[in-house]
C-alpha atoms as a PDB file:
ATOM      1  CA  UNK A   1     -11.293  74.216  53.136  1.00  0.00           C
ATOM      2  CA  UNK A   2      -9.722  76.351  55.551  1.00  0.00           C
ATOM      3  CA  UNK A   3      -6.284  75.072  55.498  1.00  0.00           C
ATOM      4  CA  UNK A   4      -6.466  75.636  51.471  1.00  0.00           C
ATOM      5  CA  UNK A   5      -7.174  79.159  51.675  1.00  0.00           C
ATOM      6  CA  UNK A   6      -4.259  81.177  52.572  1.00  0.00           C
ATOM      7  CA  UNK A   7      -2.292  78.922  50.221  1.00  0.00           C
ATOM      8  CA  UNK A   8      -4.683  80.263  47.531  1.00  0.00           C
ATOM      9  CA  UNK A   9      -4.249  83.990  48.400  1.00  0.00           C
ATOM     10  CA  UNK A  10      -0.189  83.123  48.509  1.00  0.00           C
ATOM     11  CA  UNK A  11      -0.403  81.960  44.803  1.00  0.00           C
ATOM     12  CA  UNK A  12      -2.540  85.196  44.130  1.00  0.00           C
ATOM     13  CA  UNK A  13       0.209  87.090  45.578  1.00  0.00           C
ATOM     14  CA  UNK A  14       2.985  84.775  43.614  1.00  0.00           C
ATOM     15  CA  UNK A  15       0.924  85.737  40.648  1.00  0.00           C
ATOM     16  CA  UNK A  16       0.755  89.300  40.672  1.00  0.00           C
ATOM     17  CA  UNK A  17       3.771  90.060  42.085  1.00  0.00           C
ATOM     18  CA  UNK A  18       5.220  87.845  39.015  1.00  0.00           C
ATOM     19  CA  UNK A  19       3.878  89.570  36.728  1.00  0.00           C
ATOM     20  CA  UNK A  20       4.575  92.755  37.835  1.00  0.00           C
ATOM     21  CA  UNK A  21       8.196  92.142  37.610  1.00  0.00           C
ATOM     22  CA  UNK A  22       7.338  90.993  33.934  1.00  0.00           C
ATOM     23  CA  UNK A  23       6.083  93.849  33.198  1.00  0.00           C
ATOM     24  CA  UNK A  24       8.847  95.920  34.621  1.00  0.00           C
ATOM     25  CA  UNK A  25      11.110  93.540  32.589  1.00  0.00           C
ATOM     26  CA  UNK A  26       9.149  94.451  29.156  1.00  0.00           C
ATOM     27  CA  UNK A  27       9.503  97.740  29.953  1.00  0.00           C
ATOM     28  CA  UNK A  28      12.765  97.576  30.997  1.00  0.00           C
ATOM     29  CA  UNK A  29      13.998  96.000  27.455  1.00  0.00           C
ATOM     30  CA  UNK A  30      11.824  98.371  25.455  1.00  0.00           C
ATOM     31  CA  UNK A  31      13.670 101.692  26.879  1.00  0.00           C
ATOM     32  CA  UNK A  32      17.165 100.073  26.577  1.00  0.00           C
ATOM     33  CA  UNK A  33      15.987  98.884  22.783  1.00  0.00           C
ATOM     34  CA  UNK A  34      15.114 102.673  22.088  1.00  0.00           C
ATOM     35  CA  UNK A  35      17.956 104.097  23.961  1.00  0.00           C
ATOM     36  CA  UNK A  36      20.513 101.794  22.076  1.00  0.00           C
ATOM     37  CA  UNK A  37      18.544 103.025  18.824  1.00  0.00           C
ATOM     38  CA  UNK A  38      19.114 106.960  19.745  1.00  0.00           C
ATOM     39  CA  UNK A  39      22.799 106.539  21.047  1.00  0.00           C
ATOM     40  CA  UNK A  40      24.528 104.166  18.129  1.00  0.00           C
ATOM     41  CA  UNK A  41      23.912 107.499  15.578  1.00  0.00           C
ATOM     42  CA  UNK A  42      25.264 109.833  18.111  1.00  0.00           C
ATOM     43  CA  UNK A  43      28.212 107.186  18.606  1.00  0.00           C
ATOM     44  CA  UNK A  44      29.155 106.792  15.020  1.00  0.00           C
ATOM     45  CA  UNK A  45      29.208 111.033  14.494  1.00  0.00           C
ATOM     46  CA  UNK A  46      31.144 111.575  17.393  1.00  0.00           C
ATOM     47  CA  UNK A  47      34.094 108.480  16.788  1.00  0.00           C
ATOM     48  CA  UNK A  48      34.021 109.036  13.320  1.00  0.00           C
ATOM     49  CA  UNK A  49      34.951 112.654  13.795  1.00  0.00           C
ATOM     50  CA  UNK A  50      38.229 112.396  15.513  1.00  0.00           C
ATOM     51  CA  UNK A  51      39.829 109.792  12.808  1.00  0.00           C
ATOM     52  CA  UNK A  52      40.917 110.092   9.126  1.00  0.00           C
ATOM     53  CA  UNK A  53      38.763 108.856   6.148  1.00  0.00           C
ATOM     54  CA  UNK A  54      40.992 105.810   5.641  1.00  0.00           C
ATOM     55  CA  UNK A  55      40.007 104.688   8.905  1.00  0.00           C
ATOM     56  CA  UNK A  56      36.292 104.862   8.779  1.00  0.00           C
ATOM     57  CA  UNK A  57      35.950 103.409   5.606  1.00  0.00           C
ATOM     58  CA  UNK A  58      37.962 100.642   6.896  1.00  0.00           C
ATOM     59  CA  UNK A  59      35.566 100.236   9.874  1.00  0.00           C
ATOM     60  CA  UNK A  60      32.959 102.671  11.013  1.00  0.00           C
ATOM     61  CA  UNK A  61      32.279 101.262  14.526  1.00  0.00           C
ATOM     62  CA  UNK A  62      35.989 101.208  15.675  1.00  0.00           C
ATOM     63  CA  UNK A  63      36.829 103.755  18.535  1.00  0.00           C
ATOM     64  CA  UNK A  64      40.216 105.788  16.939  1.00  0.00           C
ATOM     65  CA  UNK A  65      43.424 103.975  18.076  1.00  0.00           C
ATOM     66  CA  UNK A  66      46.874 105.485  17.395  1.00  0.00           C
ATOM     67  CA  UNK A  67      45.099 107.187  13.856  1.00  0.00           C
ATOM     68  CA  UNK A  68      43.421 109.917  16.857  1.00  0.00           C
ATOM     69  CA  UNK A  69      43.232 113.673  15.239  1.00  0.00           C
ATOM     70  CA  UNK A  70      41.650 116.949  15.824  1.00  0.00           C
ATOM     71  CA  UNK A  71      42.522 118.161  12.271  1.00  0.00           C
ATOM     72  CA  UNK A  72      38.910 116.916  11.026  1.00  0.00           C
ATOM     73  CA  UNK A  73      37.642 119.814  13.409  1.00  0.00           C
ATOM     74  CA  UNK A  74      40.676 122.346  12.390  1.00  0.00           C
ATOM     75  CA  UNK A  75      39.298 121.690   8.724  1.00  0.00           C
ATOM     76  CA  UNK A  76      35.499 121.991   9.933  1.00  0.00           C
ATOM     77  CA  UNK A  77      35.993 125.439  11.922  1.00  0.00           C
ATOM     78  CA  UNK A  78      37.709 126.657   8.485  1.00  0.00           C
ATOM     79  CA  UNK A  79      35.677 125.416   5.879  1.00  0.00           C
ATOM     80  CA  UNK A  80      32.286 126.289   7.566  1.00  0.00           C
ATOM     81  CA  UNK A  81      33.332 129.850   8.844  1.00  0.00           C
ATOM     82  CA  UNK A  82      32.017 127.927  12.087  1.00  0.00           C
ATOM     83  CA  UNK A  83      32.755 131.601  14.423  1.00  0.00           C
ATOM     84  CA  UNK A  84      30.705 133.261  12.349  1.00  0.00           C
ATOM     85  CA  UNK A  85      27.910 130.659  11.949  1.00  0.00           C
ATOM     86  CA  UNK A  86      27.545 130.116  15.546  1.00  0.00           C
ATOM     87  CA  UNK A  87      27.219 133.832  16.532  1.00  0.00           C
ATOM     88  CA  UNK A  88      24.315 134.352  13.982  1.00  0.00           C
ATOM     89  CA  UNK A  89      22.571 130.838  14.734  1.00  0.00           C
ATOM     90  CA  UNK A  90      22.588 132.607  18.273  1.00  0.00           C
ATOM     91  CA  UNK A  91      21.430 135.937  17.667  1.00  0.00           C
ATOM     92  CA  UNK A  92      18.579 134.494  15.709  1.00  0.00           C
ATOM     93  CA  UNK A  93      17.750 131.711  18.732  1.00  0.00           C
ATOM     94  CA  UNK A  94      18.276 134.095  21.439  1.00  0.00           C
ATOM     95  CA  UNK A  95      15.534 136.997  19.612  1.00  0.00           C
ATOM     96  CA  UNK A  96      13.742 134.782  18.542  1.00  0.00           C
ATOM     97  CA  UNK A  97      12.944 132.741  21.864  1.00  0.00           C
ATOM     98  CA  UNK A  98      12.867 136.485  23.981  1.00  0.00           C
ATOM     99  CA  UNK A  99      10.456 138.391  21.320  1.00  0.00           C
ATOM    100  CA  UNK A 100       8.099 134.991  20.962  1.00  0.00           C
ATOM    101  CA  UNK A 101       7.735 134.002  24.696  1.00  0.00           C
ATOM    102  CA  UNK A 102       7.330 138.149  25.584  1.00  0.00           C
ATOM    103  CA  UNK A 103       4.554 138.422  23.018  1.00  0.00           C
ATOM    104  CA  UNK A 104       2.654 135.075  23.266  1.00  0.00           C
ATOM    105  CA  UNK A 105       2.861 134.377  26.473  1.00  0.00           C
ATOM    106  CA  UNK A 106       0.567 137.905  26.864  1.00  0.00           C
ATOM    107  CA  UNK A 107      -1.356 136.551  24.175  1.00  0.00           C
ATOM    108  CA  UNK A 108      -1.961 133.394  25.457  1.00  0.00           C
ATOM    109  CA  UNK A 109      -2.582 134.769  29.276  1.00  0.00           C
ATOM    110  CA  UNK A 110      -4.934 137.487  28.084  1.00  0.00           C
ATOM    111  CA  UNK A 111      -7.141 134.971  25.645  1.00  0.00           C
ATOM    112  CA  UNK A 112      -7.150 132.671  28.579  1.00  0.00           C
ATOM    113  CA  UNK A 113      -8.413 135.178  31.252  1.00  0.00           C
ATOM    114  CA  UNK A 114     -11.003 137.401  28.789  1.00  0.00           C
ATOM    115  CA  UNK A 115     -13.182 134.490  27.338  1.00  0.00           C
ATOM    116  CA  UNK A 116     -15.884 135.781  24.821  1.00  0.00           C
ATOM    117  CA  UNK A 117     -16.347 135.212  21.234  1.00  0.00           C
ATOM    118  CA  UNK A 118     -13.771 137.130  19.784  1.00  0.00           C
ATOM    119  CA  UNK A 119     -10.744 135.607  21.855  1.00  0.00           C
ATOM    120  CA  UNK A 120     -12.396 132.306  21.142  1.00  0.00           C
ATOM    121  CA  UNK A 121     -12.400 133.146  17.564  1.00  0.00           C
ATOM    122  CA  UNK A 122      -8.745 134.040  17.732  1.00  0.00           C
ATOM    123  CA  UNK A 123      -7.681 131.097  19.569  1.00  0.00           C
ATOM    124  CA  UNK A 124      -8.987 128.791  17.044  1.00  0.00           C
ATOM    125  CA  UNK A 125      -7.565 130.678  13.789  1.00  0.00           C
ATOM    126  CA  UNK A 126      -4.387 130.173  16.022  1.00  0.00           C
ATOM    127  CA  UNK A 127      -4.171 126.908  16.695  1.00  0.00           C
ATOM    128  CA  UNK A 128      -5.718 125.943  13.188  1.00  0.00           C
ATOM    129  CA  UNK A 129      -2.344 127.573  12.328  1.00  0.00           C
ATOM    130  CA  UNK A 130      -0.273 124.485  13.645  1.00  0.00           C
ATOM    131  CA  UNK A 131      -2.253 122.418  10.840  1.00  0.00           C
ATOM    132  CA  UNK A 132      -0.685 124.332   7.778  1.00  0.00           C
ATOM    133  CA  UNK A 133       2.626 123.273   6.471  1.00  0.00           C
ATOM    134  CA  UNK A 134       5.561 125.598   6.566  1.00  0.00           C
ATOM    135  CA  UNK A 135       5.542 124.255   2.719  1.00  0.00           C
ATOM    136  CA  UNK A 136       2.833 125.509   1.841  1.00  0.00           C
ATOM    137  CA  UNK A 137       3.140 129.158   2.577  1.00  0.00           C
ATOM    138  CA  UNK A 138       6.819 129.043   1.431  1.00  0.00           C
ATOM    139  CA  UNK A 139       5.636 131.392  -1.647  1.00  0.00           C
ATOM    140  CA  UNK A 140       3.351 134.119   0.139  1.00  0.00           C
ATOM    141  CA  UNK A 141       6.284 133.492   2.835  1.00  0.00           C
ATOM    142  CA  UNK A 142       9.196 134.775   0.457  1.00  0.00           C
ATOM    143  CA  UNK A 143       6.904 137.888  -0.948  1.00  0.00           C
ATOM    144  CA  UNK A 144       5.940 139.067   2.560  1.00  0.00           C
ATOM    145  CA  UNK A 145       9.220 139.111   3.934  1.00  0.00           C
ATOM    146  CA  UNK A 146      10.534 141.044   0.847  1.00  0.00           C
ATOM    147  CA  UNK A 147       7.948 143.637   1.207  1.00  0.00           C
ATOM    148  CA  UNK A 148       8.413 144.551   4.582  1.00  0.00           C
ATOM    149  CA  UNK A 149      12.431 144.495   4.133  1.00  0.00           C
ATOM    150  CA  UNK A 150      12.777 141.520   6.654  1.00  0.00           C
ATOM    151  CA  UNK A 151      15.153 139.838   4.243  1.00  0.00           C
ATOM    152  CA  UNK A 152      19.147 139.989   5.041  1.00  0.00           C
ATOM    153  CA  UNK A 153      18.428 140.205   8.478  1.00  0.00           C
ATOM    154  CA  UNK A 154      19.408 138.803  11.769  1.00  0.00           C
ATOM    155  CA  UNK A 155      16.799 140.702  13.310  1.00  0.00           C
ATOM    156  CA  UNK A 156      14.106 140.184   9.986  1.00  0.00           C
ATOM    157  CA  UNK A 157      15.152 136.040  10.858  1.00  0.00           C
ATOM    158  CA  UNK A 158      13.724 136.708  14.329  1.00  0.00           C
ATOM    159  CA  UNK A 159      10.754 138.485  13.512  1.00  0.00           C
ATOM    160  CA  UNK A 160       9.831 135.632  10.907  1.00  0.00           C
ATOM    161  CA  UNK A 161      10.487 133.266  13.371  1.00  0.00           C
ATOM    162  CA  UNK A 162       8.210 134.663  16.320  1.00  0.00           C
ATOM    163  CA  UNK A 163       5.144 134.964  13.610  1.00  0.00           C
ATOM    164  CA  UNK A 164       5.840 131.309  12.556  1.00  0.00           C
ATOM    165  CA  UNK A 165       5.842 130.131  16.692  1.00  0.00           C
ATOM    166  CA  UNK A 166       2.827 131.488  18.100  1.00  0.00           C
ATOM    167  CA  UNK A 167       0.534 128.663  18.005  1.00  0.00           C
ATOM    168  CA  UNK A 168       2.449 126.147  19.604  1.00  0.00           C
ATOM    169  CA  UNK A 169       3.572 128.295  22.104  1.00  0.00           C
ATOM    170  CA  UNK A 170       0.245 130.370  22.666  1.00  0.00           C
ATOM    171  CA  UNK A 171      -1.611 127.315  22.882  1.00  0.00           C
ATOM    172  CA  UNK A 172       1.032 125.558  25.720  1.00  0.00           C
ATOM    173  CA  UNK A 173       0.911 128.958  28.176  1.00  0.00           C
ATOM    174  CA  UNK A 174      -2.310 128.969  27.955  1.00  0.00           C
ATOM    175  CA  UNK A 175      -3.337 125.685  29.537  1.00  0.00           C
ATOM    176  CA  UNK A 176      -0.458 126.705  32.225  1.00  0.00           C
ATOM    177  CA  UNK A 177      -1.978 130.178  32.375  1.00  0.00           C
ATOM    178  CA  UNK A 178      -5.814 127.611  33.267  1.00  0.00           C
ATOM    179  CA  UNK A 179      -3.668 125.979  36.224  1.00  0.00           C
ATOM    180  CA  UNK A 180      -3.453 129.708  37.912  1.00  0.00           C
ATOM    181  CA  UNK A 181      -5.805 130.612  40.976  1.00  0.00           C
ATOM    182  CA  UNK A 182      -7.740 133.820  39.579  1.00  0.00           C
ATOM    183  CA  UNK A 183      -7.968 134.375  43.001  1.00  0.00           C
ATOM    184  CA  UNK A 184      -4.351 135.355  43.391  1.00  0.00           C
ATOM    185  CA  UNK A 185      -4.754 137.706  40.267  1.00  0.00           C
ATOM    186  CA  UNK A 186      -7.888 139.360  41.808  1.00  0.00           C
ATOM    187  CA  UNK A 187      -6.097 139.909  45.049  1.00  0.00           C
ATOM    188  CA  UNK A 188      -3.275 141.888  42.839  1.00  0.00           C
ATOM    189  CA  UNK A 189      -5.686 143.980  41.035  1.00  0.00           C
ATOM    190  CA  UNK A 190      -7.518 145.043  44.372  1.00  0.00           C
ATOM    191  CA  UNK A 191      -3.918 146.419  45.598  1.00  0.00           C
ATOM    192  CA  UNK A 192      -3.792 148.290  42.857  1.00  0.00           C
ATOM    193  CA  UNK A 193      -1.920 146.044  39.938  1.00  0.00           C
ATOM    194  CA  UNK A 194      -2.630 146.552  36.134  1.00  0.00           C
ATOM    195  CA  UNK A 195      -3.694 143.663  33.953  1.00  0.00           C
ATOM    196  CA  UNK A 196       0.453 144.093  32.778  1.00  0.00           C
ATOM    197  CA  UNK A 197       1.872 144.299  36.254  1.00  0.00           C
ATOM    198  CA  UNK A 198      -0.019 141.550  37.517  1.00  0.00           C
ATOM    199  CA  UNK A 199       0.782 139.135  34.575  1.00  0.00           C
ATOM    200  CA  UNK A 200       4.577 139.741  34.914  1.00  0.00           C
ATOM    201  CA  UNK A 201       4.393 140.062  38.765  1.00  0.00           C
ATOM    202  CA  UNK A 202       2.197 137.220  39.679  1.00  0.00           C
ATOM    203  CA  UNK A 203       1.003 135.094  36.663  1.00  0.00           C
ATOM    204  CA  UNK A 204       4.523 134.749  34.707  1.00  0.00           C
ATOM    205  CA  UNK A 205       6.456 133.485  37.793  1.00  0.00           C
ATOM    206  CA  UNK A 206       4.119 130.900  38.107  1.00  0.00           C
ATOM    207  CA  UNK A 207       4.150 129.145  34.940  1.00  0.00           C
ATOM    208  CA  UNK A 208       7.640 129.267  34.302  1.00  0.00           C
ATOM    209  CA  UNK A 209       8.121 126.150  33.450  1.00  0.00           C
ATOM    210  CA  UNK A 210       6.034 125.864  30.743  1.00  0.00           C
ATOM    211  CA  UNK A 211       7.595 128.822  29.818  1.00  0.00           C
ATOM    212  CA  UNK A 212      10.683 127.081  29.633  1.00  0.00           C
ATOM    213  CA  UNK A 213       9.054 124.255  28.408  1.00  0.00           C
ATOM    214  CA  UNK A 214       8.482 126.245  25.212  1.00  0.00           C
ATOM    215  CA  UNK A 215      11.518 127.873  24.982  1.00  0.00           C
ATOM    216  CA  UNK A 216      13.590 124.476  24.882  1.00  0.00           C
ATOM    217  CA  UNK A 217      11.161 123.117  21.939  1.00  0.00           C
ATOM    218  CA  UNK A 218      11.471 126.624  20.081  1.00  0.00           C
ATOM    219  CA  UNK A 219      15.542 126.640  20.741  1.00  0.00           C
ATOM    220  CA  UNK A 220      15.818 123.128  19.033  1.00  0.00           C
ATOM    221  CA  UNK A 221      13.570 124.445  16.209  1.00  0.00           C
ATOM    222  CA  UNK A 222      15.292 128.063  15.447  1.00  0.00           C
ATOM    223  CA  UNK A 223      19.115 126.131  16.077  1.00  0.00           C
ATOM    224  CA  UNK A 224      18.094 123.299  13.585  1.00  0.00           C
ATOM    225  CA  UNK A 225      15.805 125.402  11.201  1.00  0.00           C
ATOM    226  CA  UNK A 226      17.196 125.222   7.563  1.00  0.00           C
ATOM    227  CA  UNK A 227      14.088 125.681   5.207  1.00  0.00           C
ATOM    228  CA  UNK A 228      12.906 129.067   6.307  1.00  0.00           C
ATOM    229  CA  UNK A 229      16.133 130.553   7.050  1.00  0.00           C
ATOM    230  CA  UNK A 230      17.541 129.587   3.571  1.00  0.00           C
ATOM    231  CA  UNK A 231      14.339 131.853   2.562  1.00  0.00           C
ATOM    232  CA  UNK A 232      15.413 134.802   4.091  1.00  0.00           C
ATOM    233  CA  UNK A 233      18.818 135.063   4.651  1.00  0.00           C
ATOM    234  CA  UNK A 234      20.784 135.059   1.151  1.00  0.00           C
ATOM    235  CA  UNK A 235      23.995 136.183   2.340  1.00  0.00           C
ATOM    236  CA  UNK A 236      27.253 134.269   2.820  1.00  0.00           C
ATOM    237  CA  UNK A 237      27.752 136.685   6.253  1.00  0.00           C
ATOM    238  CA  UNK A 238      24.379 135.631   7.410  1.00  0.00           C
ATOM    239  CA  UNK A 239      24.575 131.822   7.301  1.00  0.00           C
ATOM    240  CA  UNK A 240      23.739 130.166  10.519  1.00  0.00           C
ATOM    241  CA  UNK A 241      24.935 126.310  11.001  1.00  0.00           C
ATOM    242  CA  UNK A 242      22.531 124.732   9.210  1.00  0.00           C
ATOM    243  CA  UNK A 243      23.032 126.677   5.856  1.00  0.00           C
ATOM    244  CA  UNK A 244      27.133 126.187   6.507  1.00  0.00           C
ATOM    245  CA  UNK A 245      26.749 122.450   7.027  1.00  0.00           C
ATOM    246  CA  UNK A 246      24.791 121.903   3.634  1.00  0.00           C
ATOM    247  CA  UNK A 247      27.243 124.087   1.754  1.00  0.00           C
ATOM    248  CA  UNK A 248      29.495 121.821   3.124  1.00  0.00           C
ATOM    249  CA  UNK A 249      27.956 118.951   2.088  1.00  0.00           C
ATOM    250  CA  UNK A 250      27.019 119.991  -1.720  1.00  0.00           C
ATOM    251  CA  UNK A 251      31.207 121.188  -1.782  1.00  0.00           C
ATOM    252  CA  UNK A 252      32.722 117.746   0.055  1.00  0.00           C
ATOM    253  CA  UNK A 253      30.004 115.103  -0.483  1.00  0.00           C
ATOM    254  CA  UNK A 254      32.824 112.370  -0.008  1.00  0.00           C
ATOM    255  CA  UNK A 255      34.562 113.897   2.596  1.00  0.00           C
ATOM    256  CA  UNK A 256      33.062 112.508   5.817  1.00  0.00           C
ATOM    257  CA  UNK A 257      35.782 113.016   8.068  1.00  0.00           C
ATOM    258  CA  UNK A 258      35.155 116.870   8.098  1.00  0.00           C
ATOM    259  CA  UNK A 259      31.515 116.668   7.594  1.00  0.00           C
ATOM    260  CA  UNK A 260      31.191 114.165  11.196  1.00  0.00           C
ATOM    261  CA  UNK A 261      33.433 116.979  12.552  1.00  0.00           C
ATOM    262  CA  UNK A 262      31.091 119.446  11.553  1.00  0.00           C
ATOM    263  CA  UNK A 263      28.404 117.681  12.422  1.00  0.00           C
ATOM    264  CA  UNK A 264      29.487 117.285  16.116  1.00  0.00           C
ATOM    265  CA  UNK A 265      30.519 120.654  16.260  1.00  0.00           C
ATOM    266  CA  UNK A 266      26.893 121.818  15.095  1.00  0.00           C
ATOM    267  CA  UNK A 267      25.586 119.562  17.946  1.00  0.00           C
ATOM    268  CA  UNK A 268      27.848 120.660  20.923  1.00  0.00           C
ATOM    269  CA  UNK A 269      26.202 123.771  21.727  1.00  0.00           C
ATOM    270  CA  UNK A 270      22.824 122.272  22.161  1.00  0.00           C
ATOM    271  CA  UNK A 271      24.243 119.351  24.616  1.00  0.00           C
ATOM    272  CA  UNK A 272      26.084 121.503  26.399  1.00  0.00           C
ATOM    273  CA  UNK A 273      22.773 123.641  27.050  1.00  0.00           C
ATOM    274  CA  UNK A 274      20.325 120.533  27.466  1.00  0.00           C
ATOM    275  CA  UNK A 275      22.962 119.063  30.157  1.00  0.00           C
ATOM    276  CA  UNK A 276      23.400 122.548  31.949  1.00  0.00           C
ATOM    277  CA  UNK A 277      19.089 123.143  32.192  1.00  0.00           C
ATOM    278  CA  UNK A 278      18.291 119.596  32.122  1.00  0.00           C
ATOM    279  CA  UNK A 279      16.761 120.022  35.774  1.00  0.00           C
ATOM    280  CA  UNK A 280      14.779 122.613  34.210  1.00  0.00           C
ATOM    281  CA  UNK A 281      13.482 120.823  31.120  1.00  0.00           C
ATOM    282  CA  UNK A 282      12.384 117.917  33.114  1.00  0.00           C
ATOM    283  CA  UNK A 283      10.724 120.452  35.954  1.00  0.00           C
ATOM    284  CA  UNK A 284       8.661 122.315  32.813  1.00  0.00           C
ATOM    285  CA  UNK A 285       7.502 119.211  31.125  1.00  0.00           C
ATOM    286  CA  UNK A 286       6.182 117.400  34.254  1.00  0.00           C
ATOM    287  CA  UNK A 287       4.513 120.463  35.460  1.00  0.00           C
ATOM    288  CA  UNK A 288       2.863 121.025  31.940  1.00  0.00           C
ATOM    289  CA  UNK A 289       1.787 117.161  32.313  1.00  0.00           C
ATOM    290  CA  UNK A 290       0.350 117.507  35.479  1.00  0.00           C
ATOM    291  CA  UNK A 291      -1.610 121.091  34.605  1.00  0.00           C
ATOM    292  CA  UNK A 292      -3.044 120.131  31.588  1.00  0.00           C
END
């Protein structure tokens, strides 16, 4: 009996250890599946974009041999009035990210740190918010924004845009704003801090990474957003990249070299930011993970 144990806990061991690296394997083939899935769109926009129609309707996976050509972006920048469309897409992102982190990050800190029935009250109404379609207030939407003369404006767009955001980001800074030591806080106010200075001073540096956290998911919303700014911005001046691109699309429906140029010119700026603060992303959604 004795001589048949250890050989026991060795085929225990075997056991585990084999299924382990089955289950490493699984997941292994699972992330490559869904990576494969994500990249073969990205591949066929970005190919397709630097070779004439004739070649991808002959074949839409080939890379572009001696047919190579930048004129599908020359057309592109022309035809979408792409100068123009990038400055206002970036106004509006830029405003509207600054005005809705400065405002519900405050919002979210202060309902976090003065619990009673009336913040309670207004945290709810706020995060019932984030159950109502965008759809479904499109009407009231269009009416409001005429009446207080948001309409036609860069700075209107922004203003829409941080009413529209302060749910999702309210209710993310203040589960970071939970993860703070009122202890530090308390400590600033007996040196003589205001509620103001000591949010800005001491509680802001400290979640900064949700902060950013909810800055990257607003920037892909406001960059991408096509519903609400058709809405409210009407003029040809105004159009950010989105409204350009379908105008695009309704004028040249069969003309998919310069809409894949276009389309990889709309998505350049955002890769280029995601692969400059990607260290940053990462560092605001694992410390949101761990705080909540």
């Amino acid at each position: 009996m004795q001589a048949t144990k250890p050989m026991t806990a060795k085929r225990v061991s075997f056991g585990f250890g084999a299924r382990k690296r089955l289950g490493i394997a699984v997941r292994t083939i699972i992330l490559l599946f869904c990576l494969v899935l994500v990249l073969i769109p990205f591949y066929l926009i970005v190919v397709n974009a630097f070779k004439p129609y004739s070649e991808i309707a002959r074949d839409l996976f080939a890379l572009p041999g001696k047919s190579f050509t930048i004129d599908n972006f020359t057309n592109a920048w022309r035809r979408l009035k792409f100068g123009t469309a990038l400055r206002n897409t970036t106004i509006i992102t830029v405003l509207s990210n600054f005005g809705g982190i400065f405002l519900c990050s405050m919002t979210g800190y202060w309902i976090t740190r003065h619990q009673n029935r009336f913040t309670r009250a207004c945290f709810f109404v706020i995060i019932a918010f984030m159950s109502i379609p965008f759809q479904a207030l499109m009407i009231p939407f269009a009416r409001l924004t005429n009446s207080l003369h948001l309409s036609n404006s860069l700075v209107g767009m922004s203003i829409c845009f941080w009413a529209m955001t302060v749910s999702l980001s309210t209710f993310i800074i203040s589960g970071a704003v939970k993860a703070v030591p009122i202890e530090v806080e308390n400590a600033a106010l007996i040196d003589g801090c205001g509620s103001i200075r000591t949010f800005w001073i001491i509680v802001f540096p400290q979640i900064k990474g949700s902060v950013f956290t909810v800055a990257t998911i607003n920037s892909l919303w406001f960059w991408n957003d096509y519903l609400m700014t058709q809405l409210v911005l009407s003029k040809q001046s105004l159009r950010t990249i989105q409204i350009s691109m379908q105008s695009l699309f309704n004028e040249a429906f069969f003309a998919w070299d310069t809409a894949l140029a276009a389309l990889t010119l709309s998505i350049l700026p955002l890769f280029i930011f995601f692969v400059i603060a990607q260290k940053q992303v990462l560092a605001g959604a694992s410390a949101g993970a761990v705080k909540g």
